[in-house]
C-alpha atoms as a PDB file:
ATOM      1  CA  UNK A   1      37.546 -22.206   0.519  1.00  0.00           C
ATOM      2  CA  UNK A   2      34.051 -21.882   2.117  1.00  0.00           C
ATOM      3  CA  UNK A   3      31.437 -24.825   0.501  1.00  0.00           C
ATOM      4  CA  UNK A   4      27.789 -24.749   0.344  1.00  0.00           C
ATOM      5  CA  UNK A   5      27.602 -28.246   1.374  1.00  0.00           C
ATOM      6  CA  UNK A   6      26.063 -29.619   4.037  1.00  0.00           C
ATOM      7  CA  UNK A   7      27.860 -32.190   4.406  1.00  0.00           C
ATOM      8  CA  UNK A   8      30.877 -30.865   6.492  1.00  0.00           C
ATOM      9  CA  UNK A   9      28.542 -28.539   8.589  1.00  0.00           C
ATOM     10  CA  UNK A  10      30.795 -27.670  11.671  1.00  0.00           C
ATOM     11  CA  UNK A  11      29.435 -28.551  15.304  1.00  0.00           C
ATOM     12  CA  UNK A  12      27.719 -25.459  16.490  1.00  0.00           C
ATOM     13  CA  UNK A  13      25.484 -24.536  19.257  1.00  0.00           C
ATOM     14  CA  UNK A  14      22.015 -24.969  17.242  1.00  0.00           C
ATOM     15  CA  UNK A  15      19.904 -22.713  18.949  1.00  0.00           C
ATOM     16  CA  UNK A  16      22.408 -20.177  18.230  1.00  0.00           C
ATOM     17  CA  UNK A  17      22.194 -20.658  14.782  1.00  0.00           C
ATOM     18  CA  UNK A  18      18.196 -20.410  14.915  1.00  0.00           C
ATOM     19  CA  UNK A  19      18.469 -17.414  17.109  1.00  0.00           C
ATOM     20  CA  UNK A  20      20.894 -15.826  14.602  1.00  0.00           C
ATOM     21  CA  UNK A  21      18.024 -16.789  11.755  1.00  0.00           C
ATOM     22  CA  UNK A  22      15.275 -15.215  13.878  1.00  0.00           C
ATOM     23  CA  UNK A  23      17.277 -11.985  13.464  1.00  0.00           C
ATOM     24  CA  UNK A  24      18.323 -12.034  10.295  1.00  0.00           C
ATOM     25  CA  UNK A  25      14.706 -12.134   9.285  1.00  0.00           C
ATOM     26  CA  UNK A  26      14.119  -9.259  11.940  1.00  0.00           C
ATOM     27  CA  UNK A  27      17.128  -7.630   9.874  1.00  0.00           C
ATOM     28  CA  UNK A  28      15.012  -7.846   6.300  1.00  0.00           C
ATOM     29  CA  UNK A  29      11.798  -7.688   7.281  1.00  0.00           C
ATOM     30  CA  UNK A  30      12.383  -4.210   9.162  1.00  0.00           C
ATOM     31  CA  UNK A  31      14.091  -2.731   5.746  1.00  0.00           C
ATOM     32  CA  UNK A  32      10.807  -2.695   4.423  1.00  0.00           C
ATOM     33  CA  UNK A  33      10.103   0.435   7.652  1.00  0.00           C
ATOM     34  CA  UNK A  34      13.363   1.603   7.285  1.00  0.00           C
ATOM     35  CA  UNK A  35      12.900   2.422   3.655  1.00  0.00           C
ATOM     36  CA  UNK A  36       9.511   3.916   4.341  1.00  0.00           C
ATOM     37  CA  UNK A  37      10.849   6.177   7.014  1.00  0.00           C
ATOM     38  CA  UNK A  38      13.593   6.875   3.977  1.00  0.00           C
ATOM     39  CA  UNK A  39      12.073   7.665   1.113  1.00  0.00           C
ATOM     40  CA  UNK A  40       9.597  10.268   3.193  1.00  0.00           C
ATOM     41  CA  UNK A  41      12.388  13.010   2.501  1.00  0.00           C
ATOM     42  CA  UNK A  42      15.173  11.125   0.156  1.00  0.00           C
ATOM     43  CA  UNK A  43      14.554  10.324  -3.281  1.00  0.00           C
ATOM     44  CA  UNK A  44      14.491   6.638  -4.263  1.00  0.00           C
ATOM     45  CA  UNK A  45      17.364   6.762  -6.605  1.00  0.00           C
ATOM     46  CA  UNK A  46      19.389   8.485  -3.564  1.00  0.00           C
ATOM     47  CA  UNK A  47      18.521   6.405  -0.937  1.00  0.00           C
ATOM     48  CA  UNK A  48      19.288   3.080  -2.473  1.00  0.00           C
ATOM     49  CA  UNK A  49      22.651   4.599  -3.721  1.00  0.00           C
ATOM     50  CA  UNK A  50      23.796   5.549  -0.129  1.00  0.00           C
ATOM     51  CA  UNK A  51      22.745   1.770   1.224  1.00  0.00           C
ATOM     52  CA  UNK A  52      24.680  -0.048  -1.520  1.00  0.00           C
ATOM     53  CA  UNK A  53      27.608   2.658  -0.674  1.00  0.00           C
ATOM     54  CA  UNK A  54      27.723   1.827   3.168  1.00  0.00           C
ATOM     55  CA  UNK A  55      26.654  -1.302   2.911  1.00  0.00           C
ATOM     56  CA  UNK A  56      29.670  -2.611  -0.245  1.00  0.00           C
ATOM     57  CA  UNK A  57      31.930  -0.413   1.537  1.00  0.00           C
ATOM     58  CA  UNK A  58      31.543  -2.208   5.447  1.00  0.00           C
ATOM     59  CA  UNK A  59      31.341  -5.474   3.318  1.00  0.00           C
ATOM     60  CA  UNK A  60      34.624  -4.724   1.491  1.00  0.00           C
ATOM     61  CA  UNK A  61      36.356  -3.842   4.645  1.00  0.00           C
ATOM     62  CA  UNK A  62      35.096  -7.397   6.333  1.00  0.00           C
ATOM     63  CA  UNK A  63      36.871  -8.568   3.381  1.00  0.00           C
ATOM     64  CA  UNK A  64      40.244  -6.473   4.044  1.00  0.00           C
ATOM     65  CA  UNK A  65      39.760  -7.840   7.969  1.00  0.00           C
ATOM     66  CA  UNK A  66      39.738 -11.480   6.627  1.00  0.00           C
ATOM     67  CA  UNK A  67      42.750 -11.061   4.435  1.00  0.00           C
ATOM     68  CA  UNK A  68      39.787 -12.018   1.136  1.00  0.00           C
ATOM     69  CA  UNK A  69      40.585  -9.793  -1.749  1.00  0.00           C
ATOM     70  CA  UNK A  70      38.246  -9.196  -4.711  1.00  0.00           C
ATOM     71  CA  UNK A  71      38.999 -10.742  -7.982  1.00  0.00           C
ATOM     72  CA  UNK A  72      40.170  -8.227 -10.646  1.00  0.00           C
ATOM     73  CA  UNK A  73      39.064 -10.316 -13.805  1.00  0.00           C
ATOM     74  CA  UNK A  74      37.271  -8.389 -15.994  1.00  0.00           C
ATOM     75  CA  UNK A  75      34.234 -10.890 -16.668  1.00  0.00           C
ATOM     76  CA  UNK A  76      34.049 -11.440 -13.244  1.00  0.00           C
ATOM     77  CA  UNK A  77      33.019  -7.948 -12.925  1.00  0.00           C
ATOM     78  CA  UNK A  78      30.598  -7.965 -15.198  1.00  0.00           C
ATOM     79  CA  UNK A  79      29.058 -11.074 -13.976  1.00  0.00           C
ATOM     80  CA  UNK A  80      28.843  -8.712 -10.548  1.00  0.00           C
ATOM     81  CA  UNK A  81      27.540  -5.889 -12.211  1.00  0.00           C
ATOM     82  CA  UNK A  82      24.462  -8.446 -13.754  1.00  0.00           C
ATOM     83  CA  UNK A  83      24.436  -9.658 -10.228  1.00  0.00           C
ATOM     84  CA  UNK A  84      23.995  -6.489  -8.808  1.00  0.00           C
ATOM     85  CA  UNK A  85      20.670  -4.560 -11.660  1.00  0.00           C
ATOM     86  CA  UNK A  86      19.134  -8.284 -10.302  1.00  0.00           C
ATOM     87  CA  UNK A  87      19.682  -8.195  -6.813  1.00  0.00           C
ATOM     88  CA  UNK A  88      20.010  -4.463  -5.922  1.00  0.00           C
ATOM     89  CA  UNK A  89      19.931  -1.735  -8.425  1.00  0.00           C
ATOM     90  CA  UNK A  90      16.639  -2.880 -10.009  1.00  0.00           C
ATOM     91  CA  UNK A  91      14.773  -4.659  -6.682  1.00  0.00           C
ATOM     92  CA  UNK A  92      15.504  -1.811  -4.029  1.00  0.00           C
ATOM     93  CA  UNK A  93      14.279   1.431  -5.977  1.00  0.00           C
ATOM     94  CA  UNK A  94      11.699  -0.840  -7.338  1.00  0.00           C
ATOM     95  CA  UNK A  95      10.824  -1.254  -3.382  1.00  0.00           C
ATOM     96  CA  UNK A  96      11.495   2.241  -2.222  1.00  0.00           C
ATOM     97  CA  UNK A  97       9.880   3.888  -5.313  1.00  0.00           C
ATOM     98  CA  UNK A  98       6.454   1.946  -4.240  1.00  0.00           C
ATOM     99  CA  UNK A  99       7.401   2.367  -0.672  1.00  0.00           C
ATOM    100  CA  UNK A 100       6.034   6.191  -1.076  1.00  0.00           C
ATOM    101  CA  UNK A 101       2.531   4.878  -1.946  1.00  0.00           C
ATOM    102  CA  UNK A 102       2.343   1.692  -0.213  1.00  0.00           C
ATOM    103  CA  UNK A 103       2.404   0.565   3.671  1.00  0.00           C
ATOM    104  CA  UNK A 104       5.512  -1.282   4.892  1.00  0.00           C
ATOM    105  CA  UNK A 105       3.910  -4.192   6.132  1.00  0.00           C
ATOM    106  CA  UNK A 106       2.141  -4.862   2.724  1.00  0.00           C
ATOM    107  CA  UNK A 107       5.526  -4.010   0.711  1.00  0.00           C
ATOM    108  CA  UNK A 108       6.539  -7.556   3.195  1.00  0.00           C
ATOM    109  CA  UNK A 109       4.094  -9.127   2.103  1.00  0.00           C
ATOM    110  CA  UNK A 110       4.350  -8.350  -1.684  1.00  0.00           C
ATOM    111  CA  UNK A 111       8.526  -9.056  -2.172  1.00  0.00           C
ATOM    112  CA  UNK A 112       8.576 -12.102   0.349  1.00  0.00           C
ATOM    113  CA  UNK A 113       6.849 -14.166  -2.480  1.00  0.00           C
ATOM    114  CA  UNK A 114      10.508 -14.703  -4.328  1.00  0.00           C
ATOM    115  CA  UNK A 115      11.041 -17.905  -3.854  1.00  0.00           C
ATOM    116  CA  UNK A 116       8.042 -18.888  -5.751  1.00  0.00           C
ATOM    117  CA  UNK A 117       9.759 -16.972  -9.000  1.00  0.00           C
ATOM    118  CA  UNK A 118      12.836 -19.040  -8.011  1.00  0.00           C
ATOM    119  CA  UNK A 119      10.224 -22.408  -8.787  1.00  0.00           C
ATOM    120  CA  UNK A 120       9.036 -21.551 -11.231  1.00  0.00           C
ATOM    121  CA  UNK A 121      11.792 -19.739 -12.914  1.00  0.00           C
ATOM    122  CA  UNK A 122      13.842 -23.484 -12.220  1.00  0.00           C
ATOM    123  CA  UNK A 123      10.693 -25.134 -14.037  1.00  0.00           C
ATOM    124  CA  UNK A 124      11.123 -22.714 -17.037  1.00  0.00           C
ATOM    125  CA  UNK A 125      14.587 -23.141 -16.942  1.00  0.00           C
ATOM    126  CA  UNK A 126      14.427 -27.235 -16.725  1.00  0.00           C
ATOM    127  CA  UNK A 127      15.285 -27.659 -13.625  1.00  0.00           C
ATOM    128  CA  UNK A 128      16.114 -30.946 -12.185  1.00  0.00           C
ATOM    129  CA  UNK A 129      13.632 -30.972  -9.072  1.00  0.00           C
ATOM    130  CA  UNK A 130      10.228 -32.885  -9.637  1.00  0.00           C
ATOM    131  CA  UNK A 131       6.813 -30.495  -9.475  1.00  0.00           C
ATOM    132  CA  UNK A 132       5.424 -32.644  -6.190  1.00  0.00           C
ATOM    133  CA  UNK A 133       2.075 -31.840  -5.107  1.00  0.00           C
ATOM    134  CA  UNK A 134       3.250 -30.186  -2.334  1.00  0.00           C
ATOM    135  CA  UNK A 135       5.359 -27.590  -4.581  1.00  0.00           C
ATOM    136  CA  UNK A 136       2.660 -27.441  -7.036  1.00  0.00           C
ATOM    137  CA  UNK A 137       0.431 -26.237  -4.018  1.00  0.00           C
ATOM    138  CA  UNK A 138       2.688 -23.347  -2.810  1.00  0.00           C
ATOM    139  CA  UNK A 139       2.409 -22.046  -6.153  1.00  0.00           C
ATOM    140  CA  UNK A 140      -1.135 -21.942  -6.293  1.00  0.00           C
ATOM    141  CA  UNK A 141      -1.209 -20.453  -2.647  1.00  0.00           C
ATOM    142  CA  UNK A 142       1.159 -17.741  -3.199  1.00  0.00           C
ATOM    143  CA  UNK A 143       0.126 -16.864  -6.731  1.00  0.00           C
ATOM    144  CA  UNK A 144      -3.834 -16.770  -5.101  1.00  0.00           C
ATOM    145  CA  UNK A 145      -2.286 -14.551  -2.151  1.00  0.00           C
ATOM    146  CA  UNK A 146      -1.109 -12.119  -4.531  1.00  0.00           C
ATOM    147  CA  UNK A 147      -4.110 -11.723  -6.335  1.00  0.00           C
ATOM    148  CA  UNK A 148      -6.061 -11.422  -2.968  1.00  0.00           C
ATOM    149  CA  UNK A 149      -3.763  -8.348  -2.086  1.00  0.00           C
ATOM    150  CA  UNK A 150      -3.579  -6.775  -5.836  1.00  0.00           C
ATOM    151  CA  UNK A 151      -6.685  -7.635  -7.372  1.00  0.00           C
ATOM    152  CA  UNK A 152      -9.042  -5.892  -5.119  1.00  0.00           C
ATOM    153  CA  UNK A 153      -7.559  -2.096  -5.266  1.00  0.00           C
ATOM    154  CA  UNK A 154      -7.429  -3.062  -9.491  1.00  0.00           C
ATOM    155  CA  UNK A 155     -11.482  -3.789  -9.572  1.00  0.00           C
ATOM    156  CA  UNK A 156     -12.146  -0.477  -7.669  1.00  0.00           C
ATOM    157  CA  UNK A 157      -9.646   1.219 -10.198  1.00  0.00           C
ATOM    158  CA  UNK A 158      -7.023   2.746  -7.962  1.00  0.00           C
ATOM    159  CA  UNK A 159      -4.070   2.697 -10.742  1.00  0.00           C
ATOM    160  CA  UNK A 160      -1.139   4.345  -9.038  1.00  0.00           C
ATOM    161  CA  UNK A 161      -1.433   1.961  -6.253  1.00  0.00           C
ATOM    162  CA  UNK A 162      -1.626  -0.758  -8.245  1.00  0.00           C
ATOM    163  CA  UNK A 163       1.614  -0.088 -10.591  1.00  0.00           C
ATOM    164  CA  UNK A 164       3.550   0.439  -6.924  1.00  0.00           C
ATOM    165  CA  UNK A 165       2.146  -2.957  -5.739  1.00  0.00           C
ATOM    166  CA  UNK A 166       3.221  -4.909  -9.351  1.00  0.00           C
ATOM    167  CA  UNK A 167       6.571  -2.794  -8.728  1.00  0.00           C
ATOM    168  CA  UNK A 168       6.871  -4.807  -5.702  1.00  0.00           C
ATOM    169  CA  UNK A 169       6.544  -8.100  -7.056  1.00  0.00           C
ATOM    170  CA  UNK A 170       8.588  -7.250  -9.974  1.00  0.00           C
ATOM    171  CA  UNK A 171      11.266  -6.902  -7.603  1.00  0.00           C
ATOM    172  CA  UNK A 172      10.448 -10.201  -5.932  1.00  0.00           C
ATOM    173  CA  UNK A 173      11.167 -11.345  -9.755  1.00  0.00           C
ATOM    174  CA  UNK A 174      14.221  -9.836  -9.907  1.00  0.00           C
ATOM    175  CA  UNK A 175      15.498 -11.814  -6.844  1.00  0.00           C
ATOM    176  CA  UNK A 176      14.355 -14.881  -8.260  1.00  0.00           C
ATOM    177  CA  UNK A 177      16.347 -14.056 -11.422  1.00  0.00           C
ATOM    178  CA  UNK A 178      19.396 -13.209  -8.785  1.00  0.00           C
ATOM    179  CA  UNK A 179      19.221 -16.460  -7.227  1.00  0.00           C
ATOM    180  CA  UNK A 180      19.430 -18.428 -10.908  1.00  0.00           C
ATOM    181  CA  UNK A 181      22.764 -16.306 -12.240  1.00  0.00           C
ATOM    182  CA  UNK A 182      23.709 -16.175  -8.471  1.00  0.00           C
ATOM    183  CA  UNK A 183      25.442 -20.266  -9.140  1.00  0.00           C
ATOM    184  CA  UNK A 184      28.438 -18.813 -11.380  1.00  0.00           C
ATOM    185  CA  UNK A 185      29.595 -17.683  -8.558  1.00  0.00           C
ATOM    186  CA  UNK A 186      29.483 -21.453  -6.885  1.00  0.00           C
ATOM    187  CA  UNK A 187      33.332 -21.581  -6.478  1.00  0.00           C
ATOM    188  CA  UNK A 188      33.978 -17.999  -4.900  1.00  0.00           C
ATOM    189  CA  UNK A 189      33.974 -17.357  -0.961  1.00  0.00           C
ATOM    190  CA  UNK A 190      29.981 -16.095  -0.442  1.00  0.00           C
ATOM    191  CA  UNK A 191      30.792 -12.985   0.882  1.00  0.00           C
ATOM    192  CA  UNK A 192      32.925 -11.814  -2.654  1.00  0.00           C
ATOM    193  CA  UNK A 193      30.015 -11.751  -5.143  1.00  0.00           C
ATOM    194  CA  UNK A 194      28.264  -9.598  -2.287  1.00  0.00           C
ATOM    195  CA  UNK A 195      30.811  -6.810  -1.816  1.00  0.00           C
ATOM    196  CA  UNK A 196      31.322  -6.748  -5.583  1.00  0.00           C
ATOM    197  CA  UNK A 197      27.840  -6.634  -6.666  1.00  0.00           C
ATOM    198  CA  UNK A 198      27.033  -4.148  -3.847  1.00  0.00           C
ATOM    199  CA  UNK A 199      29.971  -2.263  -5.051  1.00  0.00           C
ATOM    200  CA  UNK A 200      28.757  -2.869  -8.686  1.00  0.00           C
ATOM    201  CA  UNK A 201      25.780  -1.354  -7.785  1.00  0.00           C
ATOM    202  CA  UNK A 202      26.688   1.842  -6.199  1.00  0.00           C
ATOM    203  CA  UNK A 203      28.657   2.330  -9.776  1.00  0.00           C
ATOM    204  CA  UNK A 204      25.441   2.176 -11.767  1.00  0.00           C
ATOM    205  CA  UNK A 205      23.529   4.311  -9.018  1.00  0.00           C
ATOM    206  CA  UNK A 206      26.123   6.921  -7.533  1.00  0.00           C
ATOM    207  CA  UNK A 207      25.333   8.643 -11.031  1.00  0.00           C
ATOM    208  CA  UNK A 208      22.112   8.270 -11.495  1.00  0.00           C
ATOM    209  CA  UNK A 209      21.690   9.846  -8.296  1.00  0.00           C
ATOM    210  CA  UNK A 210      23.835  12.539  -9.617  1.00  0.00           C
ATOM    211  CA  UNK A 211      21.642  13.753 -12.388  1.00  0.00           C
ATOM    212  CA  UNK A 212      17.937  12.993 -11.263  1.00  0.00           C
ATOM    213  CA  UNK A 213      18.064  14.088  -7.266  1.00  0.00           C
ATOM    214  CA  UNK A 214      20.855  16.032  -6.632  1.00  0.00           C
ATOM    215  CA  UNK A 215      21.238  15.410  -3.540  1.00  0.00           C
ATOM    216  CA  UNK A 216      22.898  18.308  -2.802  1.00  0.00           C
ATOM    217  CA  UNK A 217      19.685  20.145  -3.418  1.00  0.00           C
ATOM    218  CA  UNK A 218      18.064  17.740  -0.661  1.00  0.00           C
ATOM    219  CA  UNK A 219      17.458  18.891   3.223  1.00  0.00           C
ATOM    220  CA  UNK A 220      16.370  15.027   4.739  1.00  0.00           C
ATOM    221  CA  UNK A 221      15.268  14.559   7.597  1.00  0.00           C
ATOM    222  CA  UNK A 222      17.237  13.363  10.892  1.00  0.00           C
ATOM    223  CA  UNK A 223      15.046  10.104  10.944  1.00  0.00           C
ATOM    224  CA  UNK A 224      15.654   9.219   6.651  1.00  0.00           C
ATOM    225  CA  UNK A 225      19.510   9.648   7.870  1.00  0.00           C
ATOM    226  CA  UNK A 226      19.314   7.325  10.761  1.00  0.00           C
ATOM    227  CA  UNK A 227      16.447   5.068   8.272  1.00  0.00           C
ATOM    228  CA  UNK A 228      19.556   4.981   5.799  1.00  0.00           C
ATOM    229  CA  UNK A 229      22.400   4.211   7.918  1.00  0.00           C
ATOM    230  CA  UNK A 230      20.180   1.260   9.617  1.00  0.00           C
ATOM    231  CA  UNK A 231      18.972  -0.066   6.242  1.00  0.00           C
ATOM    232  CA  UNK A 232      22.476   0.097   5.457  1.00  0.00           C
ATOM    233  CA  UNK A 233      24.419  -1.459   8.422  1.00  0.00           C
ATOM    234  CA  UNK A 234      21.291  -3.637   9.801  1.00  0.00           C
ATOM    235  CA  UNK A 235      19.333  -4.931   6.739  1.00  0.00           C
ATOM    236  CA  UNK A 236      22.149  -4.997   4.314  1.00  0.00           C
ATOM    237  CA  UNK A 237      25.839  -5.170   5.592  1.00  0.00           C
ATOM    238  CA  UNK A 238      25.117  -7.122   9.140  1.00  0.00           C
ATOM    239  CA  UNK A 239      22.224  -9.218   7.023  1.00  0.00           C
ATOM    240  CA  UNK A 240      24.770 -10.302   4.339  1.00  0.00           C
ATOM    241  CA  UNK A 241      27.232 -11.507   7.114  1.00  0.00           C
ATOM    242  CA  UNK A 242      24.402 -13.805   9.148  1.00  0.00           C
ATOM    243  CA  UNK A 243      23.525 -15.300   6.215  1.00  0.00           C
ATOM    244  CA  UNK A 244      26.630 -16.314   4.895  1.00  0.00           C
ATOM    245  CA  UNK A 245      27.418 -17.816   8.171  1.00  0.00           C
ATOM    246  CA  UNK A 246      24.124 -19.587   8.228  1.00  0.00           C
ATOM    247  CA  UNK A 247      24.548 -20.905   4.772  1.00  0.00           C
ATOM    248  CA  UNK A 248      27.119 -23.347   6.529  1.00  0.00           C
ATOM    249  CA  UNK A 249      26.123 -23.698   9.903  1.00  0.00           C
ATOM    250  CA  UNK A 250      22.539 -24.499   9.170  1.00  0.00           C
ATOM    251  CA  UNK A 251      22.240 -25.008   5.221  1.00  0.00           C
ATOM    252  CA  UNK A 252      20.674 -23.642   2.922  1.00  0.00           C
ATOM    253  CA  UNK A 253      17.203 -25.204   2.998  1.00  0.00           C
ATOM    254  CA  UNK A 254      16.859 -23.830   6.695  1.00  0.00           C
ATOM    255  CA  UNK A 255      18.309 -20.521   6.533  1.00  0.00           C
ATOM    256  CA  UNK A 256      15.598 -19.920   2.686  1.00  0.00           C
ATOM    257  CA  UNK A 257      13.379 -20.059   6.367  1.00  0.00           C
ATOM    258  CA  UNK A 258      14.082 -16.142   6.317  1.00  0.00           C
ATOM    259  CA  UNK A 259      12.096 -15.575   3.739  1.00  0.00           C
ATOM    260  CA  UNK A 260       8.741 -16.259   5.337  1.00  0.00           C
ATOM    261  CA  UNK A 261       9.637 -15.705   9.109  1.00  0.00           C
ATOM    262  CA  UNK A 262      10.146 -12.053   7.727  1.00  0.00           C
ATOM    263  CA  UNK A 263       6.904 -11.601   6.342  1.00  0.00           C
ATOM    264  CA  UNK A 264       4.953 -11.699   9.958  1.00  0.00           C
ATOM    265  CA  UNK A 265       8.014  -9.787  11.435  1.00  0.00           C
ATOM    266  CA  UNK A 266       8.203  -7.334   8.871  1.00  0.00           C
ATOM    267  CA  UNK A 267       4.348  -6.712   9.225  1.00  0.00           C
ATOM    268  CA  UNK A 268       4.238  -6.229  12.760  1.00  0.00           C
ATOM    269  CA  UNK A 269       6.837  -3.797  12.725  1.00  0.00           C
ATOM    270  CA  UNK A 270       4.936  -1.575  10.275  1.00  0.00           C
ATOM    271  CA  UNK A 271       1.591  -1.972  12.616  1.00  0.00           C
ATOM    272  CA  UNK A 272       3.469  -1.385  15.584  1.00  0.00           C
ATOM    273  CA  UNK A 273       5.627   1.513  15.240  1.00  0.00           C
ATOM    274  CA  UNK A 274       4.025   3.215  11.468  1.00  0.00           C
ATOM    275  CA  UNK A 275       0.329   2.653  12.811  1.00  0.00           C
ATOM    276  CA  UNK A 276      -0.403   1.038   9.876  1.00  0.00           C
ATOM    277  CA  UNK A 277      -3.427  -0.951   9.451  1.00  0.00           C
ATOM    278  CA  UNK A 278      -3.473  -3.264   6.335  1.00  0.00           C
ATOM    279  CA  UNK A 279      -7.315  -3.871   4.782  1.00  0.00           C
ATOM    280  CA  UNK A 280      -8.338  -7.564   5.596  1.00  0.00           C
ATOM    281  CA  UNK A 281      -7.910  -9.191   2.310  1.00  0.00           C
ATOM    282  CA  UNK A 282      -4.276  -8.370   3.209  1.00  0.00           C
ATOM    283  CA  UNK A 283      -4.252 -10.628   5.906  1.00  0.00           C
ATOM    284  CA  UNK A 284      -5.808 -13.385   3.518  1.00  0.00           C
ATOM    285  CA  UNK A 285      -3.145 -12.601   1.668  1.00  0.00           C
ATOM    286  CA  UNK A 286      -0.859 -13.053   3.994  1.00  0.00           C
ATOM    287  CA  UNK A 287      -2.287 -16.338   4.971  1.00  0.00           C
ATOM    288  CA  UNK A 288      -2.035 -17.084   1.425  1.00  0.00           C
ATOM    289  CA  UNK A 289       1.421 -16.526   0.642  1.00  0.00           C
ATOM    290  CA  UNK A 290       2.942 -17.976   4.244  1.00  0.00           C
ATOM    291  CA  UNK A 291       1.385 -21.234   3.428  1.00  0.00           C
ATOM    292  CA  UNK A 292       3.098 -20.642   0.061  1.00  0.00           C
ATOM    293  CA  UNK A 293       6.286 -19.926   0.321  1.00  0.00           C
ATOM    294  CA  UNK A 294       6.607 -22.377   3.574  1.00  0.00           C
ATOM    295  CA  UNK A 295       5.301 -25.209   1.226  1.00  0.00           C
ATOM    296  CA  UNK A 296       7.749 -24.515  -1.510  1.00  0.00           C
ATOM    297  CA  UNK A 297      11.157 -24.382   1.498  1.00  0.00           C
ATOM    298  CA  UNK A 298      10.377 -26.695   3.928  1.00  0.00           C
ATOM    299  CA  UNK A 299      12.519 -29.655   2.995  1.00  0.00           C
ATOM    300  CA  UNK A 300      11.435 -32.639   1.533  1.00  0.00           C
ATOM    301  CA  UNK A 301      11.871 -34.658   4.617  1.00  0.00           C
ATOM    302  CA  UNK A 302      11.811 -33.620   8.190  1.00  0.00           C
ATOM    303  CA  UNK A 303      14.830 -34.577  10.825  1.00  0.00           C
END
């Protein structure tokens, strides 16, 4: 059975590992272009469905490859189907939904503040780590980075935008909400609770895409097919299968490094091949929530 632990990390060439990190943040922080390049002629609803259906379906057959077989318990199924409204249903049409109104890079910026909802949703929750000064500080930083990239469009009134951008950090929530329930599934191989929450997933919004887009109606484009089938394969199925190997080559604490090495990555990527241009008190922002989130991960003591 695969552990979590640390402790019986196996020797491995290290700057593999770290090169392997570098693109799995590549991996996530260009889903954020991928899904804008989507959603320009697919439906939200539609495009998340296909990327949980490629995505739980390549997963499942890594699973088949490695002789792993899905659990058929009842409850455990519903645990995946919670799972999968936090950590995929709910999160990605929240992102592509505000993807049609908002830039890619800034959509980066917006959902890479999770792990402060993890803190803080651990201090509602009682957790057992001590609020240090430096933790209490990444709060502050991210929380003020937000409201450096939100606040501004609210003052000069520009609703729609606004509702996208909270859409964004509501799915940031969900993830930290994913993360909590995600330790039921402590004693499983890593790679199970993703295929069946992927799968999960596609269950809840195969249908949905049914009714509201059918997609049968839809003519997309050449590039939202290729967007989908690289969100699917690159940011989600190939994604998955880094991090699960990094989770015991490297450990947790280094590989939760993703989640701010994507924001730069994911915002160059939108400047360099969308032309976007995000306003300066974006960048602030930015500077904000990188000193943040790196604040809150970076472990306690350095090797």
């Amino acid at each position: 059975m695969h552990t979590l632990s640390s402790a019986s990390k196996p020797h491995t060439n290290v700057a593999f590992e770290w090169a392997l990190l570098a693109l799995l943040a590549t991996c996530w922080g260009a889903s954020y272009t991928f899904i804008k390049i989507g959603v320009a002629t697919i439906p939200p609803v539609t495009l998340i469905a296909a990327r949980t259906l490629i995505a739980g379906l390549l997963l499942l057959a890594v699973l088949r490859m490695r002789g792993v077989k899905l659990p058929k318990e009842p409850a455990m199924w519903w645990r995946f189907a919670l799972q999968a409204c936090l950590n995929s249903v709910l999160p990605f049409t929240l992102i592509a939904w505000a993807e049609r109104s908002v830039d890619a890079g800034l959509a980066t910026i917006l959902n890479s503040t999770s792990p402060i909802f993890i803190f803080l949703l651990g201090l509602g929750l009682g957790g057992s780590e001590r609020p240090t000064l430096r933790r209490l500080f990444g709060v502050g930083a991210g929380l003020a980075g937000i409201c450096l990239i939100v606040g501004f469009e609210a003052l000069n009134g520009l609703g729609h935008s606004l509702l996208a951008q909270l859409g964004l950090v509501a799915a940031a929530v969900c993830y930290g909400c994913a993360a909590m329930f995600g330790r039921v599934f402590k004693g499983l191989d890593p790679m199970v609770p993703a295929a069946g929450s992927l799968l999960s997933g596609t269950a809840m919004l195969l249908p949905a895409s049914l009714v509201i887009d059918r997609p049968w109606t839809l003519a997309p484009s050449a590039a939202s097919m290729m967007a989908v089938l690289a969100l699917a394969v690159l940011s989600t199925a190939l994604a998955f299968t880094i991090y699960f190997r990094l989770i015991k080559t490297l450990g947790p604490m280094s590989t939760a490094a993703q989640a701010y090495l994507r924001v730069p990555i994911g915002v160059m990527i939108g400047v360099v091949f969308l032309g976007e241009a995000p306003a300066p008190t974006a960048w602030a922002g930015l500077a904000f929530i990188m000193a943040g989130v790196i604040a809150m991960t970076m472990p306690a003591r350095r090797a």
